[in-house]
PDB file of N, CA and C in Angstrom:
ATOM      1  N   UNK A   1      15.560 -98.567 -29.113  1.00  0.00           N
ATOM      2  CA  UNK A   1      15.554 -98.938 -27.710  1.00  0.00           C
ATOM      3  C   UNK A   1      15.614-100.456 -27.587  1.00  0.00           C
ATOM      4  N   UNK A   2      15.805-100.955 -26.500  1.00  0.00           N
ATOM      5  CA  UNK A   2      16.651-102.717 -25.876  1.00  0.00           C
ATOM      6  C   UNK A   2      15.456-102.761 -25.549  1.00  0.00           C
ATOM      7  N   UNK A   3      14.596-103.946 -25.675  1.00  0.00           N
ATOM      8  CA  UNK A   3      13.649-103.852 -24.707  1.00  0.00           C
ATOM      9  C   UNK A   3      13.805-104.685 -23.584  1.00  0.00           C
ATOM     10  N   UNK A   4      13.667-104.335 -22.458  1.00  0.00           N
ATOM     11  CA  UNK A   4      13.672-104.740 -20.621  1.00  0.00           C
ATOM     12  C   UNK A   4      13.330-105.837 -20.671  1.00  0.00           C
ATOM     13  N   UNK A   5      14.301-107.235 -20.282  1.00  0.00           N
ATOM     14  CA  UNK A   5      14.243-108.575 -20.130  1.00  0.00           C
ATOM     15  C   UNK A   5      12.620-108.854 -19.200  1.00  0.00           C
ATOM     16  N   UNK A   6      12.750-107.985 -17.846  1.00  0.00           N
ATOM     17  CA  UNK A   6      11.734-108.317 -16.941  1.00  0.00           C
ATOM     18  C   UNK A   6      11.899-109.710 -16.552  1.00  0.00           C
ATOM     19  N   UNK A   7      12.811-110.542 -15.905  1.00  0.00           N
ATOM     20  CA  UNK A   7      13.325-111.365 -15.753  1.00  0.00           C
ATOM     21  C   UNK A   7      12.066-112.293 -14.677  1.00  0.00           C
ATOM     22  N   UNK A   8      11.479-111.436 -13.818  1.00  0.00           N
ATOM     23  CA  UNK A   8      10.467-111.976 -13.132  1.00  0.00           C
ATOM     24  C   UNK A   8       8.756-111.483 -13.206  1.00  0.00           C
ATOM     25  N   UNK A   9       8.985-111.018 -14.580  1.00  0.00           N
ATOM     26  CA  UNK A   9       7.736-110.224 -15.048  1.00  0.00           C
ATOM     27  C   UNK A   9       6.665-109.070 -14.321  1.00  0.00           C
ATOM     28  N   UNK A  10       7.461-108.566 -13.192  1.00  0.00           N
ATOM     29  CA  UNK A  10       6.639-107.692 -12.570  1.00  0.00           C
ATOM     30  C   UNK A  10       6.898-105.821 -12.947  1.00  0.00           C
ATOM     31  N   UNK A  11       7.748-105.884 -13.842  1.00  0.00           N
ATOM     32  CA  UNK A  11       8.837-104.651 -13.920  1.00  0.00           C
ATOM     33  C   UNK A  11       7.880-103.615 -13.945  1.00  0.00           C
ATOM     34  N   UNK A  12       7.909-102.237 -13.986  1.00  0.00           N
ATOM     35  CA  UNK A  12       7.450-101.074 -14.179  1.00  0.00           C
ATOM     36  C   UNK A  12       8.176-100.218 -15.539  1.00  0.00           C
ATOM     37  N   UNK A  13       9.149-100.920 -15.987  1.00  0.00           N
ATOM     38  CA  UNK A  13      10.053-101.133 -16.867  1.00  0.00           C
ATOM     39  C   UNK A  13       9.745-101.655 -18.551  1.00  0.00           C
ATOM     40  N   UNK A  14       9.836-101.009 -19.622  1.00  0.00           N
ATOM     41  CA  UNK A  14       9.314-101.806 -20.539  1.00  0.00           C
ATOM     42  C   UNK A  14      10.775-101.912 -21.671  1.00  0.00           C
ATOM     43  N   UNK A  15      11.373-100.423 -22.253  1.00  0.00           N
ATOM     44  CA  UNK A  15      12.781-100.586 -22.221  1.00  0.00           C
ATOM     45  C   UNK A  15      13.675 -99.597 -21.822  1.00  0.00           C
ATOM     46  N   UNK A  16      14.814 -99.296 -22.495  1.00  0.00           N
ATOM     47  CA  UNK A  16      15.936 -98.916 -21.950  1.00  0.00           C
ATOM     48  C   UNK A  16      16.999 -98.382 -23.429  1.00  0.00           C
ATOM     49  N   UNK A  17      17.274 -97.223 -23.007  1.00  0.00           N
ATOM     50  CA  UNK A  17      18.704 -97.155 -24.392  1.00  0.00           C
ATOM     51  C   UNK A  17      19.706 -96.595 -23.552  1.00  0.00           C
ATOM     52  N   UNK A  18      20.875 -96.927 -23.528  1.00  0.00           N
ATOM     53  CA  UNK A  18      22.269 -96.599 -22.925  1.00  0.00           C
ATOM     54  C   UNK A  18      22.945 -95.714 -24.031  1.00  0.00           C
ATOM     55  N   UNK A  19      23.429 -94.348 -23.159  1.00  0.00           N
ATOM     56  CA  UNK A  19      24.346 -93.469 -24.111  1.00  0.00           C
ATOM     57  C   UNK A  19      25.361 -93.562 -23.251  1.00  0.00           C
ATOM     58  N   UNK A  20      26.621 -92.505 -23.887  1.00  0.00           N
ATOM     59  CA  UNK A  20      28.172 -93.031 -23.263  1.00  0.00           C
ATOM     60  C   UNK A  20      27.982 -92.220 -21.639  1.00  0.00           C
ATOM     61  N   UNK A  21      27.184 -91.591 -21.421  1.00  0.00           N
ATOM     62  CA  UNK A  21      27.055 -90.953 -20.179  1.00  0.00           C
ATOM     63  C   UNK A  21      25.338 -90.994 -19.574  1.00  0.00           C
ATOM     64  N   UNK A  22      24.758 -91.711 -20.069  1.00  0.00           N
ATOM     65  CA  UNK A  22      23.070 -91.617 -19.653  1.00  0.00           C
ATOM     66  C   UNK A  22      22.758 -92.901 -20.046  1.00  0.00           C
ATOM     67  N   UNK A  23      21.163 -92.977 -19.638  1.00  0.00           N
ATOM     68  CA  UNK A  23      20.254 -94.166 -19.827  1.00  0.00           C
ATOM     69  C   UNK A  23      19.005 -93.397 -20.109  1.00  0.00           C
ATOM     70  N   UNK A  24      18.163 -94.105 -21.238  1.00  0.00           N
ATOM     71  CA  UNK A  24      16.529 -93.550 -21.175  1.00  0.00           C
ATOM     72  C   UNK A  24      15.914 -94.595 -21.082  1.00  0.00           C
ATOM     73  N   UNK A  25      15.170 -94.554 -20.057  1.00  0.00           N
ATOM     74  CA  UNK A  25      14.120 -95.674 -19.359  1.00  0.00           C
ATOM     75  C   UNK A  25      12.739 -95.451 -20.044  1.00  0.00           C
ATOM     76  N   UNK A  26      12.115 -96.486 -20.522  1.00  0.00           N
ATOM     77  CA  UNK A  26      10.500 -96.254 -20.907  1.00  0.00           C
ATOM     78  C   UNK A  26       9.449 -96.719 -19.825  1.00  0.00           C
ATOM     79  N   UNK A  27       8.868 -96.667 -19.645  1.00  0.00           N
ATOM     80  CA  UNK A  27       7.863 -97.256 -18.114  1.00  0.00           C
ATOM     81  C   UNK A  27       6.719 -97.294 -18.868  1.00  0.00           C
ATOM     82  N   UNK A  28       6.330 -98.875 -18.519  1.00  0.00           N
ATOM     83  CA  UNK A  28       5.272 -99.577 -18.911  1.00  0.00           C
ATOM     84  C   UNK A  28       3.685 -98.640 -19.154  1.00  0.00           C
ATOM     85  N   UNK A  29       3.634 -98.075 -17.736  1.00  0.00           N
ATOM     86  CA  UNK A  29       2.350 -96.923 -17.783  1.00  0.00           C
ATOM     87  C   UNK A  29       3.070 -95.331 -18.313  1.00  0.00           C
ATOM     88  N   UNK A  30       4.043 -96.083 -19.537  1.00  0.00           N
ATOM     89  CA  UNK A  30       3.721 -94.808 -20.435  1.00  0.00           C
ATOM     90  C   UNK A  30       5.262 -93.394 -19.680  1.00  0.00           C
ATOM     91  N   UNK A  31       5.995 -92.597 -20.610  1.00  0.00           N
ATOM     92  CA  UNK A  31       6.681 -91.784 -20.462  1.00  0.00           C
ATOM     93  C   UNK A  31       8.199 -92.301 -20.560  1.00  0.00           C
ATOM     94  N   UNK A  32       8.986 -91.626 -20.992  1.00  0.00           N
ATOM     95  CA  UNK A  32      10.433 -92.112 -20.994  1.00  0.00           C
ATOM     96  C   UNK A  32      11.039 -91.002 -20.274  1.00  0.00           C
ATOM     97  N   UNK A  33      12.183 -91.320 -19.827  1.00  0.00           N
ATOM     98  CA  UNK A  33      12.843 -90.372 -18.923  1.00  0.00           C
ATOM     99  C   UNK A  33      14.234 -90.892 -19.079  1.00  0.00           C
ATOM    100  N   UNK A  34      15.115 -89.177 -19.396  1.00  0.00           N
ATOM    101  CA  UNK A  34      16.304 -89.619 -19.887  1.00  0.00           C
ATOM    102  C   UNK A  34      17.185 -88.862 -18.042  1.00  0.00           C
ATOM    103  N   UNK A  35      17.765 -89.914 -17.957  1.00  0.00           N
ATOM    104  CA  UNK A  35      18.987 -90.315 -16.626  1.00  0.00           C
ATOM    105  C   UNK A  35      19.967 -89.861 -17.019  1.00  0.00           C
ATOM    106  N   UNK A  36      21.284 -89.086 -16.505  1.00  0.00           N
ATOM    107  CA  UNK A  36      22.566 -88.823 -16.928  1.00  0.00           C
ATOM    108  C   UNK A  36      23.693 -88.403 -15.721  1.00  0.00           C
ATOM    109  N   UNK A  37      24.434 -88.567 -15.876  1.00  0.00           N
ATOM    110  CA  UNK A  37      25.461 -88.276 -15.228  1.00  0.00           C
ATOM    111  C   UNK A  37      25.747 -86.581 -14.557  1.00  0.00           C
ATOM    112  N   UNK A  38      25.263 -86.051 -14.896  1.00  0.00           N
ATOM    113  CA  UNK A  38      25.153 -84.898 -14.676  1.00  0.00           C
ATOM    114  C   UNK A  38      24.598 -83.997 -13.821  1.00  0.00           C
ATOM    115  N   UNK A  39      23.063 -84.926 -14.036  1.00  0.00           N
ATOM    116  CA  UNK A  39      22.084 -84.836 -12.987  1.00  0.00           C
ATOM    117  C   UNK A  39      21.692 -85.595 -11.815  1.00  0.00           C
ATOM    118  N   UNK A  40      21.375 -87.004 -12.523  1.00  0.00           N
ATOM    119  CA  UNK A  40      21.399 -88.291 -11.553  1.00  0.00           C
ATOM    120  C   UNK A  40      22.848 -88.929 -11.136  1.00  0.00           C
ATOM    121  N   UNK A  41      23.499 -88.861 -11.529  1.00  0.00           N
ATOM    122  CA  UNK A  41      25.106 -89.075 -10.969  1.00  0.00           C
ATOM    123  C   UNK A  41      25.494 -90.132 -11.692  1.00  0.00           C
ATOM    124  N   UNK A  42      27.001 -90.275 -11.818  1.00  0.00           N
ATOM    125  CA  UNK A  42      27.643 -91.740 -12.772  1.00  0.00           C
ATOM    126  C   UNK A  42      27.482 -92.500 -11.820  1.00  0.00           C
ATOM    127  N   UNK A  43      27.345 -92.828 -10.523  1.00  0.00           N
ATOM    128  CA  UNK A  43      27.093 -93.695  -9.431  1.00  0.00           C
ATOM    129  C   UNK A  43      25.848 -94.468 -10.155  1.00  0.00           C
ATOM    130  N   UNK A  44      24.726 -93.792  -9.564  1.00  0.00           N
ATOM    131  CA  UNK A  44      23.571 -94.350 -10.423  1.00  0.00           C
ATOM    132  C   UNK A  44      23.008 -94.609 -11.706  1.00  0.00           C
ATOM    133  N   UNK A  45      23.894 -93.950 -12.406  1.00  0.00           N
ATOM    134  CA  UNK A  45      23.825 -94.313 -14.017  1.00  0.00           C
ATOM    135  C   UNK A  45      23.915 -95.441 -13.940  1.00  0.00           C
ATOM    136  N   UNK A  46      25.447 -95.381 -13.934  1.00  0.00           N
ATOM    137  CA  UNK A  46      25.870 -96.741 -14.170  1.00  0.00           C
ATOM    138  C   UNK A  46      25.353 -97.876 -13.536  1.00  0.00           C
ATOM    139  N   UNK A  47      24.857 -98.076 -12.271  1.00  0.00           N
ATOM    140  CA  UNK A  47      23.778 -99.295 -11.392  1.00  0.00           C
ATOM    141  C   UNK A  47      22.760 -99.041 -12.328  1.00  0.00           C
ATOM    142  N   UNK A  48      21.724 -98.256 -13.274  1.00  0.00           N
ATOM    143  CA  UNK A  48      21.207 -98.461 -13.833  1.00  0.00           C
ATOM    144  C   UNK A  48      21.227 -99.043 -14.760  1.00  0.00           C
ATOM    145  N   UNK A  49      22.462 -98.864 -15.681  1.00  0.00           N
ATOM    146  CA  UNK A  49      22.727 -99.277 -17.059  1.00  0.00           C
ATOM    147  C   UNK A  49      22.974-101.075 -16.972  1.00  0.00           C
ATOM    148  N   UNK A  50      23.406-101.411 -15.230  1.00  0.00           N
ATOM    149  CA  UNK A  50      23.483-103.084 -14.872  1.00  0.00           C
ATOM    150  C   UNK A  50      22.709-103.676 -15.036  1.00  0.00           C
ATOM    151  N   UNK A  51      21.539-102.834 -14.276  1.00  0.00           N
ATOM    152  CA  UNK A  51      20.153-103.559 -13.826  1.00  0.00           C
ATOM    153  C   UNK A  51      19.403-103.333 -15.252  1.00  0.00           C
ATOM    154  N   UNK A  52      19.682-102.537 -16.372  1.00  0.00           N
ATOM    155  CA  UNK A  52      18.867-102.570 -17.323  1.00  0.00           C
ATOM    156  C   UNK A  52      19.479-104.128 -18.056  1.00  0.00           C
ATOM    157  N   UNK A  53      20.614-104.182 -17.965  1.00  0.00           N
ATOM    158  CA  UNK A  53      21.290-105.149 -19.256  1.00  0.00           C
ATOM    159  C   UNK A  53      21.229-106.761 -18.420  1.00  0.00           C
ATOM    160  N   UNK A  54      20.844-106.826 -16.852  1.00  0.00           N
ATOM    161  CA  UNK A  54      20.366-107.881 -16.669  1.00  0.00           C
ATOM    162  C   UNK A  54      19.260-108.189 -16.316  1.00  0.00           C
ATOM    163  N   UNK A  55      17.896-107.294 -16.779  1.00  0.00           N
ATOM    164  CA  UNK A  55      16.838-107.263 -16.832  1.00  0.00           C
ATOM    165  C   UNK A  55      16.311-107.507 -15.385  1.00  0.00           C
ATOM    166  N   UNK A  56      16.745-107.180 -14.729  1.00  0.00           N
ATOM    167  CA  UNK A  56      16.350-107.125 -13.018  1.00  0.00           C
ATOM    168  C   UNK A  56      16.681-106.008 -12.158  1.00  0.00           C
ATOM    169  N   UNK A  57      15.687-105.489 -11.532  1.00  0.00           N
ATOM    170  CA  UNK A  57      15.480-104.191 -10.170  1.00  0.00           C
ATOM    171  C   UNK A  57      15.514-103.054 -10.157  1.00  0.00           C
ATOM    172  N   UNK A  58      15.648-102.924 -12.006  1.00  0.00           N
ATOM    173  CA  UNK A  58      15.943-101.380 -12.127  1.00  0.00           C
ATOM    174  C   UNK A  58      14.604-100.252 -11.828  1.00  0.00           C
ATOM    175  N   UNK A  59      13.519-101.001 -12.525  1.00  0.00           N
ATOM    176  CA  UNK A  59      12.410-100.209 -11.614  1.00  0.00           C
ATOM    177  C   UNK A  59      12.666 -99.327 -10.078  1.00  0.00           C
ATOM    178  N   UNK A  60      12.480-101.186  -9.357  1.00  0.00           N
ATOM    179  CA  UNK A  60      13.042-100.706  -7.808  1.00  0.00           C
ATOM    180  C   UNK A  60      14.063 -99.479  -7.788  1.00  0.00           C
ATOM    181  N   UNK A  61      15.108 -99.777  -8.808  1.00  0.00           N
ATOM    182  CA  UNK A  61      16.630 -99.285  -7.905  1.00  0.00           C
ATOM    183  C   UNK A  61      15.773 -97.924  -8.444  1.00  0.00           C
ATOM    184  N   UNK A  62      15.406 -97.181  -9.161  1.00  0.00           N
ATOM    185  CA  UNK A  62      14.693 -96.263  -9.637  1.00  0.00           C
ATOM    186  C   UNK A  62      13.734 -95.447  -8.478  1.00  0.00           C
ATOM    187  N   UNK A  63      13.189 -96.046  -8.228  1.00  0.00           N
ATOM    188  CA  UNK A  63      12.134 -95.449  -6.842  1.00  0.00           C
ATOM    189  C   UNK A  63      12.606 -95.479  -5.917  1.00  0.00           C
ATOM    190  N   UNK A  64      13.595 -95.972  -5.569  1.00  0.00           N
ATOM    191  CA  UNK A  64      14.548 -96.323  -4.025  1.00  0.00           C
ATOM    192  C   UNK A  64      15.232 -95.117  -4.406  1.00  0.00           C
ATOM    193  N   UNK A  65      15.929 -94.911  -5.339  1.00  0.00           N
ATOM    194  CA  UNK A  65      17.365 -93.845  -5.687  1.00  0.00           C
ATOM    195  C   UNK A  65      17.325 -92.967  -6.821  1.00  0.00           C
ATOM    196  N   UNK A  66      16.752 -92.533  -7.640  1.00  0.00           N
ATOM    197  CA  UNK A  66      16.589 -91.949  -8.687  1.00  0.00           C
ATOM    198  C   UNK A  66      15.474 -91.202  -9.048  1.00  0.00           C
ATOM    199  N   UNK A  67      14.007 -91.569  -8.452  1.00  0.00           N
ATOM    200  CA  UNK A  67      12.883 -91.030  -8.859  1.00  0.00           C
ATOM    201  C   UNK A  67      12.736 -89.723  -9.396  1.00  0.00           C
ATOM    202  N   UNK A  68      13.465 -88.926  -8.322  1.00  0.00           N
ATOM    203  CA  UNK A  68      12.962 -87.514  -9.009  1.00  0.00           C
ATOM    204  C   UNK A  68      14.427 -86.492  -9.218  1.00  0.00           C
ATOM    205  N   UNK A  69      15.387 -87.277  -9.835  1.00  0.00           N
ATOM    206  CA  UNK A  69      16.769 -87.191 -10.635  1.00  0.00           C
ATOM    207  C   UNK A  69      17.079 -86.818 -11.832  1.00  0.00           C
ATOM    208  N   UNK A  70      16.112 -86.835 -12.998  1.00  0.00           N
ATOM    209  CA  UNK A  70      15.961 -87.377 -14.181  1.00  0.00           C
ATOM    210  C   UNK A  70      15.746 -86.425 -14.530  1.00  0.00           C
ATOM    211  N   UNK A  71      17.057 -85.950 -15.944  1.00  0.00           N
ATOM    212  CA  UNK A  71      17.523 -84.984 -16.620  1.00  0.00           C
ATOM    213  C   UNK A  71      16.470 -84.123 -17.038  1.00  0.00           C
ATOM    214  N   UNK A  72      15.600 -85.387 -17.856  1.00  0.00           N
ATOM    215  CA  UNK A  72      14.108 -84.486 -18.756  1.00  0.00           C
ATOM    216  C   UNK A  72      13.267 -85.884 -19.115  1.00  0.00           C
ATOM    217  N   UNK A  73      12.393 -85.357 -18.681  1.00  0.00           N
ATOM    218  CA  UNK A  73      10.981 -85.826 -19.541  1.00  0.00           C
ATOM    219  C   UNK A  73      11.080 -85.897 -21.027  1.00  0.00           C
ATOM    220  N   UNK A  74      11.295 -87.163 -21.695  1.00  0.00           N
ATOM    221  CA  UNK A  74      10.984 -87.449 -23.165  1.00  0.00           C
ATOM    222  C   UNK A  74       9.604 -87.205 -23.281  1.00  0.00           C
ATOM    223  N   UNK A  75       8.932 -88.530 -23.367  1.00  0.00           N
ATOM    224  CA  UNK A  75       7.980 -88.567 -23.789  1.00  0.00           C
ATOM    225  C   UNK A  75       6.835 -88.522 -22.627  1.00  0.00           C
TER     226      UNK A  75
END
């Protein structure tokens, strides 16, 4: 896993791994959650996979648009 720039250190965000159709997000208080095209849409994938690789809002864009999207529960 990349770990999350956190560009303004407030993130909910800790890291991130990009596959050719998904993202798995780790969150600071713990759990990873894998995102995909399938479920959460290539729309929002992909705004995710931005905001992961410039370490800014993906939390946000996450709770605004994605929260309860997410393919499966990793960890």
């Amino acid at each position: 896993m990349e770990v999350y720039r956190d560009i303004h250190g407030d993130s909910g965000v800790s890291a991130f791994e990009v596959g050719d159709d998904s993202i798995i997000v780790r969150f600071t208080k713990g759990g990873m959650y894998l995102y995909n095209y399938s479920k959460t849409g290539a729309y929002h994938v992909n705004n995710m996979i931005r905001l992961a690789r410039t370490g800014n809002g993906l939390n946000g864009y996450i709770n605004l648009n994605a929260k309860h999207t997410y393919a499966r529960k990793i960890a």
